[in-house]
Protein backbone atom coordinates (compact mmCIF):
# COMPACT_ATOMS: atom_id res chain seq x y z
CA UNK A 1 17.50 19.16 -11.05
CA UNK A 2 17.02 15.66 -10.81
CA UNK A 3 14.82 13.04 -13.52
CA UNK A 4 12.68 10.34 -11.59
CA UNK A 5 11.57 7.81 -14.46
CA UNK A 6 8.11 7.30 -13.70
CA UNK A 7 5.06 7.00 -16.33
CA UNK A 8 1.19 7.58 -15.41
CA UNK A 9 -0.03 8.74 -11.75
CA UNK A 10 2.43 7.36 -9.58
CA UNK A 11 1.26 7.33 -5.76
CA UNK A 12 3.42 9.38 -3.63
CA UNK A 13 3.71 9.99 0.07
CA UNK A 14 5.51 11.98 2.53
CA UNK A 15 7.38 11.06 5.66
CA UNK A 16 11.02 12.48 7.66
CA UNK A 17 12.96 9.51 6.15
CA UNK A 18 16.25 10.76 7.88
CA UNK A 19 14.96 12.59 10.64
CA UNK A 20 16.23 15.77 9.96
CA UNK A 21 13.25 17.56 10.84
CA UNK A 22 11.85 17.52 6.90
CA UNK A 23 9.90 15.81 5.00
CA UNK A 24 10.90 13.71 2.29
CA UNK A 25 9.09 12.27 -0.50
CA UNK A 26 8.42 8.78 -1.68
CA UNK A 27 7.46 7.68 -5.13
CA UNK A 28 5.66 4.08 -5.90
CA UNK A 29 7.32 3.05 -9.21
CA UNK A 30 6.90 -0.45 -10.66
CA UNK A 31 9.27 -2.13 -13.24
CA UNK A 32 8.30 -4.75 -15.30
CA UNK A 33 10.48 -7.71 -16.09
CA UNK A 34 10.34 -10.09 -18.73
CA UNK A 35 8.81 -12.76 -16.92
CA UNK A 36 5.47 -10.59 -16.83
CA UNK A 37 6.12 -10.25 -13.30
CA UNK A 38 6.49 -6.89 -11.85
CA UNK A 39 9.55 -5.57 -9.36
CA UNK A 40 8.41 -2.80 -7.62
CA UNK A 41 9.75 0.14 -5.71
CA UNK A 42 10.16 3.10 -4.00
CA UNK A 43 12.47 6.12 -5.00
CA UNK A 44 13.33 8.17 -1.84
CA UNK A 45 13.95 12.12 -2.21
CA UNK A 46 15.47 13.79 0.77
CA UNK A 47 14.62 16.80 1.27
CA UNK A 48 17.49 19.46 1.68
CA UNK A 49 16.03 21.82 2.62
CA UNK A 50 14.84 25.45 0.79
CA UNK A 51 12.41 23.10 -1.14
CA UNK A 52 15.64 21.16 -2.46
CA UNK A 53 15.09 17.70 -2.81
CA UNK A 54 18.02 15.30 -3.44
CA UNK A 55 18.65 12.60 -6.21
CA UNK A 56 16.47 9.58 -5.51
CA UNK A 57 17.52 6.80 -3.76
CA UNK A 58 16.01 3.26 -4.91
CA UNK A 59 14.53 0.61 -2.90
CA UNK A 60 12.45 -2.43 -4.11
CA UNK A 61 10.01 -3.37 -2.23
CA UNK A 62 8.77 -7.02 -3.27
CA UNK A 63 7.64 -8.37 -6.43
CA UNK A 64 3.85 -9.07 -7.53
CA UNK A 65 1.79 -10.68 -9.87
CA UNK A 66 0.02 -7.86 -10.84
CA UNK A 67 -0.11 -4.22 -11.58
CA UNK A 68 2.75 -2.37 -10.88
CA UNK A 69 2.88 -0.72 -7.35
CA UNK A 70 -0.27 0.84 -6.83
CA UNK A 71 -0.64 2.03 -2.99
CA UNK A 72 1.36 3.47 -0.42
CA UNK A 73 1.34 4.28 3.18
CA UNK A 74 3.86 5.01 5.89
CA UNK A 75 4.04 4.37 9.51
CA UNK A 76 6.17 3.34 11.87
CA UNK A 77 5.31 -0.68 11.89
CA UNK A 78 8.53 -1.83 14.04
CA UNK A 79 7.89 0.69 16.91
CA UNK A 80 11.62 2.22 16.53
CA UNK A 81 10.59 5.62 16.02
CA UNK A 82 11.82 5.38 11.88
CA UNK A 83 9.39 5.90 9.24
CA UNK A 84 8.71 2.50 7.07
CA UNK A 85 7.04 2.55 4.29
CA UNK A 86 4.42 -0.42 3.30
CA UNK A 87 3.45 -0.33 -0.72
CA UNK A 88 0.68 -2.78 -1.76
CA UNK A 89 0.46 -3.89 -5.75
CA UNK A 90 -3.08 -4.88 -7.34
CA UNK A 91 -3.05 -7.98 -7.21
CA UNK A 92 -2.80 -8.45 -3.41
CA UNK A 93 1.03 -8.29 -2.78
CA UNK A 94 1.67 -6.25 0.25
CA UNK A 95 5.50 -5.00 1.31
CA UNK A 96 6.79 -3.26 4.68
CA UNK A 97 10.53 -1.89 3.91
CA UNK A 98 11.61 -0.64 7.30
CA UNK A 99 13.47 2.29 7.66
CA UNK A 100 16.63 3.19 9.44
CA UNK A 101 16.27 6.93 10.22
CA UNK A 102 18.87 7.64 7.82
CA UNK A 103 17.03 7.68 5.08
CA UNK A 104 17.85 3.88 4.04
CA UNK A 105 15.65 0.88 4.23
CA UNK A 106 16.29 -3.02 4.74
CA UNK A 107 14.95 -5.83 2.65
CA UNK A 108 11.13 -6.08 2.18
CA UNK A 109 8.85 -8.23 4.41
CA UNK A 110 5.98 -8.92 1.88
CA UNK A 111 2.89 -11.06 2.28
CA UNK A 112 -0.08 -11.87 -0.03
CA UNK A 113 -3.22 -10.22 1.29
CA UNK A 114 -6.20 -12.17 1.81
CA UNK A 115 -8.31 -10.79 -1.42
CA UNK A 116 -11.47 -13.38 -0.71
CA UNK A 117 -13.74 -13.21 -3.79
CA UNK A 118 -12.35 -9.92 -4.77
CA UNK A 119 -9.45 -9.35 -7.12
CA UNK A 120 -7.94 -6.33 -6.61
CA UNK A 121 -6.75 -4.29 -3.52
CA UNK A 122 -7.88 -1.04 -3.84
CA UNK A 123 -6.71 0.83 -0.68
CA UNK A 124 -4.45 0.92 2.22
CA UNK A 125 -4.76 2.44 5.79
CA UNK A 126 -2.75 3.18 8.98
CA UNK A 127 -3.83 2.77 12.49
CA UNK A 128 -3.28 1.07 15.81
CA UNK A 129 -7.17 -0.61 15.96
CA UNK A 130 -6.39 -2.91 18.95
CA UNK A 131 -4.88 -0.55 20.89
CA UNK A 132 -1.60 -2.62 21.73
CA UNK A 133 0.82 0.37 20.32
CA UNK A 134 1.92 -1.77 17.20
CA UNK A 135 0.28 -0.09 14.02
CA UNK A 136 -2.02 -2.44 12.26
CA UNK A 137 -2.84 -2.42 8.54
CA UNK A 138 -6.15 -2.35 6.77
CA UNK A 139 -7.05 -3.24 2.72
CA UNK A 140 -9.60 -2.22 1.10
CA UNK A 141 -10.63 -5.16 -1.86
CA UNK A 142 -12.80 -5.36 -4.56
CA UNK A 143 -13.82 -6.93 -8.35
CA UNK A 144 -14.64 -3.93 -10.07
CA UNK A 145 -18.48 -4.40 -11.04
CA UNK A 146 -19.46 -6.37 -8.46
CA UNK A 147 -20.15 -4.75 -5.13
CA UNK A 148 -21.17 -7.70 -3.42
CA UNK A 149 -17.66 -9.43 -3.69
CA UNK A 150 -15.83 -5.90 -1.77
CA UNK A 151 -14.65 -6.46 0.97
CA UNK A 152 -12.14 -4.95 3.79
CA UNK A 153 -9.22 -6.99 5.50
CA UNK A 154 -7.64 -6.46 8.99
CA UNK A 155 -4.22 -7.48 9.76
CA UNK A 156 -2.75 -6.71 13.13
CA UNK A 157 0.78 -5.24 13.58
CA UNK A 158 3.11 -7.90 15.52
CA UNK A 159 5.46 -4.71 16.18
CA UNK A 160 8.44 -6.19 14.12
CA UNK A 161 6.96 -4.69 10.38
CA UNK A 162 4.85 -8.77 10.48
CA UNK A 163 0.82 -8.69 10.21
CA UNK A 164 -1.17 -11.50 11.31
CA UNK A 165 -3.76 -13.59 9.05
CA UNK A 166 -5.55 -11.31 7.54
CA UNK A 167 -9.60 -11.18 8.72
CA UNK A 168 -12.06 -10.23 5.67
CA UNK A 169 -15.07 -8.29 6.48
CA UNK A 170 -18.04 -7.61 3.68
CA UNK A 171 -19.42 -4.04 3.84
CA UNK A 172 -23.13 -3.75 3.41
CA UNK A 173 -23.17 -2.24 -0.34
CA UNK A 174 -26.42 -1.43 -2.20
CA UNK A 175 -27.28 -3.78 -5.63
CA UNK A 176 -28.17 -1.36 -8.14
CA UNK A 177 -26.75 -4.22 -11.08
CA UNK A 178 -30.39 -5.27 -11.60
CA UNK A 179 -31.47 -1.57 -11.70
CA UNK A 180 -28.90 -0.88 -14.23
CA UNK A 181 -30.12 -4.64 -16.16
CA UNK A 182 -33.57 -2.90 -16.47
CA UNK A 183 -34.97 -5.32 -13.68
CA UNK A 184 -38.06 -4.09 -12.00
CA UNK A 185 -37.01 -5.02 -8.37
CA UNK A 186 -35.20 -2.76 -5.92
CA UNK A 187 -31.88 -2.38 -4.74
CA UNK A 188 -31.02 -4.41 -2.14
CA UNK A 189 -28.57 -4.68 0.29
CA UNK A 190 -25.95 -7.47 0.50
């Protein structure tokens, strides 16, 4: 029996950290300091096997400005055949921790995504969109109660657990704030 500290929904996912043929289990936890800023991280359970998992392993994963680690994803972003792990926080702060195939992972490469009018990232996806075989990253950003400032970023894999410049793209999303106002127009789109 092990005790993971964690308070509130913590995003998890799964991943063969040590490449034993198992899958292993990674926790988003956030720690707050008292400079009001956030050091997040990810606790790593190995699995043993026999639905055994070991004692977590700690690794921090960049600071933010924000919420506490909100979002996780893994992928293989240095093209070594090792699961990394990349963990985004609210506020826009975006970490790759690249993993060894041991189950360890080396010092965070973090970047500040490109939030545009929005203020909070909301989501984060996997997936090689260029086709070059380095594994790209996509956000998902919004300010919750305005639809018209969401908006989706692309930033393309360099193969080394780097992203380019983020590009913003705004989603077509339906008004319905002057519906809800009591306003006698339509919903448009934006």
């Amino acid at each position: 029996m092990f005790n993971v500290n964690i308070s509130g929904a913590n995003p998890i996912a799964l991943g063969d950290f040590d490449r034993n043929g198992l899958l292993d289990i990674a926790i988003c936890i956030g720690t707050a300091n008292v400079n009001g800023i956030s050091t997040d991280r990810v606790d790593i359970l190995l699995n043993q096997g026999n639905g055994v998992f070991g004692n977590p392993v700690t690794f921090v994963t960049g600071t933010s400005g924000g919420p506490l680690a909100s979002i996780i994803a893994v992928g293989d972003f240095n093209n070594d055949g090792n699961p990394d792990i990349a963990t985004a926080a609210g506020y826009g702060s975006v970490s790759v921790i690249l993993g060894d195939g041991g189950g360890n992972f080396g010092a965070p490469l973090t970047f500040n995504a490109n939030l545009g009018r929005a203020v909070q990232l909301t989501n984060l996806a996997l997936a090689d969109l260029n086709r070059d075989g380095k594994l790209d990253l996509v956000t998902a950003q919004n300010w919750p109660g305005v639809p018209g400032d969401a908006s989706v970023g692309v930033y393309l894999g360099q193969g080394d657990g780097t992203f380019t410049l983020g590009v913003l793209y705004q989603p077509s999303v339906i008004d319905v704030c002057g519906a809800c106002a009591g306003s006698k127009s339509a919903p448009r789109s934006v």
